[in-house]
C-alpha atoms as a PDB file:
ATOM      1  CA  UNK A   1       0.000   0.000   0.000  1.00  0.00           C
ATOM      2  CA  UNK A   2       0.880   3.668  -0.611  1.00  0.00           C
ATOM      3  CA  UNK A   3       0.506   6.031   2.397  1.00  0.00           C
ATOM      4  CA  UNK A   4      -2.416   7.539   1.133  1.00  0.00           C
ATOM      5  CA  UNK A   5      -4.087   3.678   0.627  1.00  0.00           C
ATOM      6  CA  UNK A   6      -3.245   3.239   4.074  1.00  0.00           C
ATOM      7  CA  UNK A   7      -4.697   5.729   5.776  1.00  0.00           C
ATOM      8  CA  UNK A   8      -7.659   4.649   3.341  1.00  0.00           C
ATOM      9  CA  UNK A   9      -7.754   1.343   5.202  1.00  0.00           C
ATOM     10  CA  UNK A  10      -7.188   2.282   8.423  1.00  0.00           C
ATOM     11  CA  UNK A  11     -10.867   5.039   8.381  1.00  0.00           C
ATOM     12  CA  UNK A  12     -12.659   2.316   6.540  1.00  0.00           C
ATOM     13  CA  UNK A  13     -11.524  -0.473   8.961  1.00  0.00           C
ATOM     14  CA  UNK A  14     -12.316   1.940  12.160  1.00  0.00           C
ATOM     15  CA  UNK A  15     -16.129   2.194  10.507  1.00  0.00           C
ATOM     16  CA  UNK A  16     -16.518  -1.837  10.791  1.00  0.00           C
ATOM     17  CA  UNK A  17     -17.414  -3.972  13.672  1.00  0.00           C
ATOM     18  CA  UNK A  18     -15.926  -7.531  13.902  1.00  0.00           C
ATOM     19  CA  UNK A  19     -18.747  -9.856  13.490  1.00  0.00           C
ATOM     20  CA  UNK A  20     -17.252 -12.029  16.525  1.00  0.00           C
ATOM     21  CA  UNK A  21     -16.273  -9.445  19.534  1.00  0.00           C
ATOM     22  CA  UNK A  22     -18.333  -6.826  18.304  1.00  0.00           C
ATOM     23  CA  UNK A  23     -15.921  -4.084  18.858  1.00  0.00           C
ATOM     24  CA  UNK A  24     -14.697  -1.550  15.699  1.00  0.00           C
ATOM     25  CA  UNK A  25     -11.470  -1.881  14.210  1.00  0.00           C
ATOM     26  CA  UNK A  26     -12.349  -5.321  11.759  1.00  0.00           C
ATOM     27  CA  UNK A  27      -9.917  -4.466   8.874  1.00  0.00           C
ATOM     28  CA  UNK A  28     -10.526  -7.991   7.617  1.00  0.00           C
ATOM     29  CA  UNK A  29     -13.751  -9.208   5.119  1.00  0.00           C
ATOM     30  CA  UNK A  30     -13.992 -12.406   3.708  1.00  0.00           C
ATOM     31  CA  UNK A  31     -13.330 -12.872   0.247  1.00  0.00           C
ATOM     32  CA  UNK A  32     -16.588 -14.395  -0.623  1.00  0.00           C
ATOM     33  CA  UNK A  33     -18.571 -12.234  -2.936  1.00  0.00           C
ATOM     34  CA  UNK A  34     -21.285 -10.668  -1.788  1.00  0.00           C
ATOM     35  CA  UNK A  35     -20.168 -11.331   2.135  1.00  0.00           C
ATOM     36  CA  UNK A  36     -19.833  -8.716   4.178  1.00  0.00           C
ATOM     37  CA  UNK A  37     -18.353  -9.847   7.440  1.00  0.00           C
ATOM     38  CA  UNK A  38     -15.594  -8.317   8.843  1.00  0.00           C
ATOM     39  CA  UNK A  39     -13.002  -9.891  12.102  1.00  0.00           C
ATOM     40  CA  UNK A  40      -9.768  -8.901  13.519  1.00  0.00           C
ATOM     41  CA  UNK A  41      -7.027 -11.197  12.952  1.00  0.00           C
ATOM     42  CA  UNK A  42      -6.414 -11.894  16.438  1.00  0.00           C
ATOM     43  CA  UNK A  43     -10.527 -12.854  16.616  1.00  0.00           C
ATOM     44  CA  UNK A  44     -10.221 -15.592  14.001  1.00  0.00           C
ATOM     45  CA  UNK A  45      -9.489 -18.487  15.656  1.00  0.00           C
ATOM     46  CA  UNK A  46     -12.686 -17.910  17.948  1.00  0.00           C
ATOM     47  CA  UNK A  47     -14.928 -17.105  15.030  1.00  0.00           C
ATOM     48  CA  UNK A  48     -13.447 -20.483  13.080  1.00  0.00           C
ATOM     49  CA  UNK A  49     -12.748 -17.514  10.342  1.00  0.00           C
ATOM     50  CA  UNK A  50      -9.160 -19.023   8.113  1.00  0.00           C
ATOM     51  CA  UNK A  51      -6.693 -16.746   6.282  1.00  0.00           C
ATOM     52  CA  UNK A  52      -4.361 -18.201   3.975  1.00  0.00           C
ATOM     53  CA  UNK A  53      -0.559 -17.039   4.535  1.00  0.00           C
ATOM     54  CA  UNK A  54       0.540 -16.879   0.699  1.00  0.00           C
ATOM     55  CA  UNK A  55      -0.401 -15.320  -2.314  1.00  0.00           C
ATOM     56  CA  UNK A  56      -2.895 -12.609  -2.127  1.00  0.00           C
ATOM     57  CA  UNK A  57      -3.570 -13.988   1.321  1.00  0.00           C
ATOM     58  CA  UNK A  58      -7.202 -14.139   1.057  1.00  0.00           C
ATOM     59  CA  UNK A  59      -9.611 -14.480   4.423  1.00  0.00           C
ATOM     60  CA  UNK A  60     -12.843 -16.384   4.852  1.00  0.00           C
ATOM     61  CA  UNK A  61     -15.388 -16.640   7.774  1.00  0.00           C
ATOM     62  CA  UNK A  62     -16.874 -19.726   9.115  1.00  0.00           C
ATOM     63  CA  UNK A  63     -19.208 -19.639   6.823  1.00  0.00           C
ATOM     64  CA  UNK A  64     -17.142 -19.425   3.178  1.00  0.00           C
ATOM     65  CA  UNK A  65     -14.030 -21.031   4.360  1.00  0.00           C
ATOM     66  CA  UNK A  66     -12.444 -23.661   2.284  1.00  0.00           C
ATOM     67  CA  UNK A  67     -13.329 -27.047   3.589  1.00  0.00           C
ATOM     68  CA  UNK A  68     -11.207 -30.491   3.743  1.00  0.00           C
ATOM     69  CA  UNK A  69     -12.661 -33.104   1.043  1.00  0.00           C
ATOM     70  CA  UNK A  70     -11.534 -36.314   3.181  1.00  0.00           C
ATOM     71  CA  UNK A  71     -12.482 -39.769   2.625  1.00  0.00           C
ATOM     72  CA  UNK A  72     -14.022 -42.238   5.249  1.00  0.00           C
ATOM     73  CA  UNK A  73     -10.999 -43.027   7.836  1.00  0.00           C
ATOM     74  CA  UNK A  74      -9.325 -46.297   7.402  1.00  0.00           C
ATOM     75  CA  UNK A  75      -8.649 -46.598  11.009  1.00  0.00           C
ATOM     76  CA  UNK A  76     -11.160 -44.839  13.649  1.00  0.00           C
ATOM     77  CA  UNK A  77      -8.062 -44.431  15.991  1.00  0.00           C
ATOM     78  CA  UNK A  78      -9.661 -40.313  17.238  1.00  0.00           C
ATOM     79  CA  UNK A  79      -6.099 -39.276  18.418  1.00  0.00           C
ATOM     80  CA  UNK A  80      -3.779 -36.460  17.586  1.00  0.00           C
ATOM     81  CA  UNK A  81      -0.918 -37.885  15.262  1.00  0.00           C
ATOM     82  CA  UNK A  82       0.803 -35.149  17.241  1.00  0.00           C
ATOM     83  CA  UNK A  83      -0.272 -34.831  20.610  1.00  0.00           C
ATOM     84  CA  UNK A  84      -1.662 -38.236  21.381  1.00  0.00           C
ATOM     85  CA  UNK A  85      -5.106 -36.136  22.836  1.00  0.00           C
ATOM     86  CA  UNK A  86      -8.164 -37.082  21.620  1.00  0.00           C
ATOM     87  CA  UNK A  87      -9.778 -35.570  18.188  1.00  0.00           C
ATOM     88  CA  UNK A  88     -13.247 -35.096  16.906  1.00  0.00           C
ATOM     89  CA  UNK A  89     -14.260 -38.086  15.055  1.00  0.00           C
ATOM     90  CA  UNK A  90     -15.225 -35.709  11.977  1.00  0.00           C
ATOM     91  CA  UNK A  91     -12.951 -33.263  10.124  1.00  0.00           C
ATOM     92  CA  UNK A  92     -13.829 -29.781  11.349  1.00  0.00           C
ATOM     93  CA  UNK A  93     -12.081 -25.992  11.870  1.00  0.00           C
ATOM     94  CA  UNK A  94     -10.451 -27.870  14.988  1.00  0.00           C
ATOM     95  CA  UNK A  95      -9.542 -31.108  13.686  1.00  0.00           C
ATOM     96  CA  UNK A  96      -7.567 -31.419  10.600  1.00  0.00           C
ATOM     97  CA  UNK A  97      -6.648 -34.612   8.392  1.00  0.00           C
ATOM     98  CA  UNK A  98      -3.349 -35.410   5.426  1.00  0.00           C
ATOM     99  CA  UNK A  99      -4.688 -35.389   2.504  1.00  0.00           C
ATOM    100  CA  UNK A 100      -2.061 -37.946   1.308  1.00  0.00           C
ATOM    101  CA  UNK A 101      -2.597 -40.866   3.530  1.00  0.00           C
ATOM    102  CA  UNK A 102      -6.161 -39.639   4.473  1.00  0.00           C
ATOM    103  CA  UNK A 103      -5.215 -41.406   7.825  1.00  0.00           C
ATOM    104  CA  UNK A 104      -3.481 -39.062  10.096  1.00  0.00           C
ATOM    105  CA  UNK A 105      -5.554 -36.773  12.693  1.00  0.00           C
ATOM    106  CA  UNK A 106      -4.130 -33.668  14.551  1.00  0.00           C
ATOM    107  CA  UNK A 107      -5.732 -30.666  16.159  1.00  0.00           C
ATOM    108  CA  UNK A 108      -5.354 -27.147  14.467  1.00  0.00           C
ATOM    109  CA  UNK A 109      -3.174 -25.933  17.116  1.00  0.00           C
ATOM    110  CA  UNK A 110      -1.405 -28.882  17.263  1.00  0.00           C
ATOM    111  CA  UNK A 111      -0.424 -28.786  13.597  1.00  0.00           C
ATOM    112  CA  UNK A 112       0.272 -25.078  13.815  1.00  0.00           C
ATOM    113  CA  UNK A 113       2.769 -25.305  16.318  1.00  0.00           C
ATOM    114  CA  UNK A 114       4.818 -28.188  13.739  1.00  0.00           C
ATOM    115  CA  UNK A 115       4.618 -26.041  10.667  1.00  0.00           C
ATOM    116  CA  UNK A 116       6.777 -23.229  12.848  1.00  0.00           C
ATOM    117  CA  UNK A 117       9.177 -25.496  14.683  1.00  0.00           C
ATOM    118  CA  UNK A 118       9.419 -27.857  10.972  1.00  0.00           C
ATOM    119  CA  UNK A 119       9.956 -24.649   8.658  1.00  0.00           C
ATOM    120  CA  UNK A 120      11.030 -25.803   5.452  1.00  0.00           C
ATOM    121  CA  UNK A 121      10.894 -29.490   6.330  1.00  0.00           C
ATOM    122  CA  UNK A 122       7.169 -29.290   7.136  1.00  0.00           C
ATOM    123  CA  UNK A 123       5.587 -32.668   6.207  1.00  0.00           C
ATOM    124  CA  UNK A 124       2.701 -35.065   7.573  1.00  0.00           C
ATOM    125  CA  UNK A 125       3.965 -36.422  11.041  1.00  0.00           C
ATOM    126  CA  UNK A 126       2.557 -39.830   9.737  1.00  0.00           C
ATOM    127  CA  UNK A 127       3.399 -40.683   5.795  1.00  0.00           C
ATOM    128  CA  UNK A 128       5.768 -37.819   5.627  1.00  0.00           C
ATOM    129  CA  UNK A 129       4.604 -36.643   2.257  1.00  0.00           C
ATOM    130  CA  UNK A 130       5.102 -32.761   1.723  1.00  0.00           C
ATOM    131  CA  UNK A 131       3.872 -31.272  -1.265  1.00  0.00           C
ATOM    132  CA  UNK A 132       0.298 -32.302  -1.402  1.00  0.00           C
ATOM    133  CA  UNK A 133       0.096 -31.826   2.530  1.00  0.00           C
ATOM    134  CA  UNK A 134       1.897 -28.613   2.593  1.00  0.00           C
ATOM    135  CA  UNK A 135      -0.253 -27.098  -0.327  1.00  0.00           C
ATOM    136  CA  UNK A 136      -3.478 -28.289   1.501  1.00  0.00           C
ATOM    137  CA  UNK A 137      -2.360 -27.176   5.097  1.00  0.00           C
ATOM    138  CA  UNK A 138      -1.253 -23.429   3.373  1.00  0.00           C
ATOM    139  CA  UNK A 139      -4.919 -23.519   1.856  1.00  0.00           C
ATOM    140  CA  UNK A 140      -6.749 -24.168   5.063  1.00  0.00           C
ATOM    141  CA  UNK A 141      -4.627 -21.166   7.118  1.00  0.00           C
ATOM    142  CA  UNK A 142      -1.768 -22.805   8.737  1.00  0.00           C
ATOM    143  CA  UNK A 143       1.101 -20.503   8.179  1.00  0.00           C
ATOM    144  CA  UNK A 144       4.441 -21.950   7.472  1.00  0.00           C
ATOM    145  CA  UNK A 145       8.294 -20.741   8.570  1.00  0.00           C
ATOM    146  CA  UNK A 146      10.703 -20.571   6.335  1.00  0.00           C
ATOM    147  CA  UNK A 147      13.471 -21.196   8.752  1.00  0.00           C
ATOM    148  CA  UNK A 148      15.328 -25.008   9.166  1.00  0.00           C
ATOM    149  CA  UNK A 149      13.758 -26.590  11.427  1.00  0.00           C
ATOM    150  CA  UNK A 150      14.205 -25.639  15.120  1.00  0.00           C
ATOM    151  CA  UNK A 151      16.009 -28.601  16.077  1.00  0.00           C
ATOM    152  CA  UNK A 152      18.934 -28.429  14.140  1.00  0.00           C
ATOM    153  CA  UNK A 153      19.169 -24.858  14.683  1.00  0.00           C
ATOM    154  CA  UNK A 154      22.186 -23.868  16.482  1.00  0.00           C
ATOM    155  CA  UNK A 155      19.818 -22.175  19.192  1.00  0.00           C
ATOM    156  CA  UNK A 156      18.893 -25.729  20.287  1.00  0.00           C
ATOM    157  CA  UNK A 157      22.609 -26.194  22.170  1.00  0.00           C
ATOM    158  CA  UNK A 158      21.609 -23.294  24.558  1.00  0.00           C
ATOM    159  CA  UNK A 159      21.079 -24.996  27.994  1.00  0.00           C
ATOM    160  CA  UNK A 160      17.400 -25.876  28.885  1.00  0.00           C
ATOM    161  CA  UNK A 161      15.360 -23.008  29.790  1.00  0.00           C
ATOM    162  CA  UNK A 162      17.997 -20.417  28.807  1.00  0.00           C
ATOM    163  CA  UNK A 163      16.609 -17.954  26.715  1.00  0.00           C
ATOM    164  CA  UNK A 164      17.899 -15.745  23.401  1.00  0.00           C
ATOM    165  CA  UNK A 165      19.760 -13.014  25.111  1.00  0.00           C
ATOM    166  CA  UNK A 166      20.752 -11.594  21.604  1.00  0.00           C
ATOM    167  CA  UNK A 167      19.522  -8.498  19.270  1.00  0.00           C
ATOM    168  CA  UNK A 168      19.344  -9.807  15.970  1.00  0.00           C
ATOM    169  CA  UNK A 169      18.390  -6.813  13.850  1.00  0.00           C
ATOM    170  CA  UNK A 170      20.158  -6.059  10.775  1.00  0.00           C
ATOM    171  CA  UNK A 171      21.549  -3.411  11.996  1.00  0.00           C
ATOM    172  CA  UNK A 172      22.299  -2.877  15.747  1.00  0.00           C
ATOM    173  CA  UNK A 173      21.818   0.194  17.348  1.00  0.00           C
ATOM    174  CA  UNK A 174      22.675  -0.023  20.893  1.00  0.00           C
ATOM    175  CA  UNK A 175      25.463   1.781  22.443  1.00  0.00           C
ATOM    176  CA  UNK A 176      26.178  -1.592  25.120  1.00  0.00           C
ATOM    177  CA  UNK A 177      26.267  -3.704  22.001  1.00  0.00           C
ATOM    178  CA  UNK A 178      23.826  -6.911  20.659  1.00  0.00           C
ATOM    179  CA  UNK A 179      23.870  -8.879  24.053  1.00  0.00           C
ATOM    180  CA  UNK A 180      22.947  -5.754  26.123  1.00  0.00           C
ATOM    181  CA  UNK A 181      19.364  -5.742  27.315  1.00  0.00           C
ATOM    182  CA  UNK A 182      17.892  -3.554  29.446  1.00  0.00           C
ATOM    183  CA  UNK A 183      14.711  -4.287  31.631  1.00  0.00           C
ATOM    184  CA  UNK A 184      12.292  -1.709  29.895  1.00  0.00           C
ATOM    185  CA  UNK A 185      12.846   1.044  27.506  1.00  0.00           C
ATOM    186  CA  UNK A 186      14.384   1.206  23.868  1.00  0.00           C
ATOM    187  CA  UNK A 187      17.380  -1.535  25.381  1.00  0.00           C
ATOM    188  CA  UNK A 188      14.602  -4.158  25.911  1.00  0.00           C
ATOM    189  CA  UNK A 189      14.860  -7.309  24.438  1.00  0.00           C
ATOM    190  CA  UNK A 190      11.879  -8.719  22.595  1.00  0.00           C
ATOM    191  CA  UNK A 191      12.251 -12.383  21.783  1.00  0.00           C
ATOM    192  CA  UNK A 192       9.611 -13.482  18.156  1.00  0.00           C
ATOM    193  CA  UNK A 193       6.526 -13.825  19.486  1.00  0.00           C
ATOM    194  CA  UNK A 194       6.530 -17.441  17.315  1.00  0.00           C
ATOM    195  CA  UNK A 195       9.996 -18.981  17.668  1.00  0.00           C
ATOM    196  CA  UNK A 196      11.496 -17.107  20.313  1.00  0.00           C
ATOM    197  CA  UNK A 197      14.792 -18.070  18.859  1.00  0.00           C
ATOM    198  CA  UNK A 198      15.660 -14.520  17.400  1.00  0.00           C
ATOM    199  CA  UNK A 199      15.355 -11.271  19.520  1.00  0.00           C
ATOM    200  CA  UNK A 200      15.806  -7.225  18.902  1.00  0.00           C
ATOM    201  CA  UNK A 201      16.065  -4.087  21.018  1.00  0.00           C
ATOM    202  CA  UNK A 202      12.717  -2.174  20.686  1.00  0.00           C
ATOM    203  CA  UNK A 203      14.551   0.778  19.383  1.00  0.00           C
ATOM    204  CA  UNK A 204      16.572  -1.395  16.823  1.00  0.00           C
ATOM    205  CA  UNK A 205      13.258  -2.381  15.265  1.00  0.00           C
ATOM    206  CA  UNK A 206      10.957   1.085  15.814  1.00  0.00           C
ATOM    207  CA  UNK A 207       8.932  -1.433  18.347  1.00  0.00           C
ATOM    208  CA  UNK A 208       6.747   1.713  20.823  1.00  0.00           C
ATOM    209  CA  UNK A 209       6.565   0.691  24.122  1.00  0.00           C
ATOM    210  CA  UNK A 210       3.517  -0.456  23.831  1.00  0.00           C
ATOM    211  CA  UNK A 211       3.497  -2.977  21.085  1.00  0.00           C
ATOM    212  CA  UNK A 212       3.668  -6.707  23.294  1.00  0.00           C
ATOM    213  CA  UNK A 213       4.567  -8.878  20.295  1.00  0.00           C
ATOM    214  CA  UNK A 214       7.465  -8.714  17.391  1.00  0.00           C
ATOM    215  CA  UNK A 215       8.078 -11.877  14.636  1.00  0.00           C
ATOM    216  CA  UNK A 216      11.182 -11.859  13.015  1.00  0.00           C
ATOM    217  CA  UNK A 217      11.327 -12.204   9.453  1.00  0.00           C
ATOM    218  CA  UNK A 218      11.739 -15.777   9.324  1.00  0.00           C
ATOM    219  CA  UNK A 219       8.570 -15.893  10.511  1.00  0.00           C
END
């Protein structure tokens, strides 16, 4: 967007209510023609709304949302290929199947969580296939990192429970250097708010002290 389109956005999006907490500020309408219901991102997940994380990264409510074409389970095992917890017995916004095997179960949040820590080796946790499940799992709003994945990152040698204690901005711009961190103010560290395995100072990333969450590109 141009400056002028944004400001655009921002007075139209102050004019809508989101359709699931009611309050002003929805800057987000499903794609569906002729639909006019608006959300805020963070309201999504509680309105079952989806927004796909590539291309012209189109959003859908409950209603219009694309939908999982699975076939009848060979096995009626109802656990999380991931978590072990117990699923729906249906494919729903919650419950998610592989499109390749047409076997394996997991929970939204459950699959979610892999496609971060996995990053570019994202596959099904049960046949392993990628392409077909990555393309489906993009399409029904599970983002994807584009990082290795998070255990062969060097961050995973750290001692357990340590955390990042490192700015990782491009550039730098505090006087104490990139492992300085103050408690509050522009020194602060802010770990991503998704891997936590990359930090910056607030002021080395224009972050106000206000703002509560930062992703690094990767993510």
């Amino acid at each position: 967007f141009l400056v002028g389109d944004t400001r655009h956005v921002i007075r139209e999006a102050a004019k809508k209510s989101c359709f699931i907490c009611y309050k002003m500020g929805a800057s987000i309408t499903c794609c569906e023609t002729g639909c006019d219901r608006t959300f805020h991102l963070p309201c999504a997940p509680d309105g079952e709304c989806v927004t796909q994380y590539f291309g012209t990264y189109r959003s859908f409510c409950w209603e219009h949302r694309p939908q999982q074409a699975m076939q009848a389970r060979p096995s009626q095992d109802n656990t999380c290929s991931i978590c072990l917890d117990t699923v729906e017995n249906k494919i729903s916004y919650k419950t998610m199947g592989c499109p390749a095997c047409q076997d394996a179960r997991f929970h939204r949040q459950c699959i979610q969580r892999l496609a971060l820590h996995a990053g570019i080796s994202f596959r099904c946790p049960c046949c392993l296939n990628q392409e077909p499940f990555m393309m489906e799992m993009l399409t029904m709003g599970i983002r994807l990192s584009k990082r290795p994945p998070s255990w062969e990152s060097v961050q995973v040698v750290r001692p357990l429970g340590q955390r990042h204690g490192r700015c990782d901005a491009g550039t730098c711009l505090c006087p104490g250097g990139r492992e300085h961190a103050e408690e509050e103010g522009p020194w602060q560290l802010q770990l991503c708010s998704s891997c936590a395995a990359e930090g910056t100072h607030r002021h080395c990333s224009s972050l106000g002290n206000s703002t509560y969450s930062w992703e690094c590109n990767s993510c």
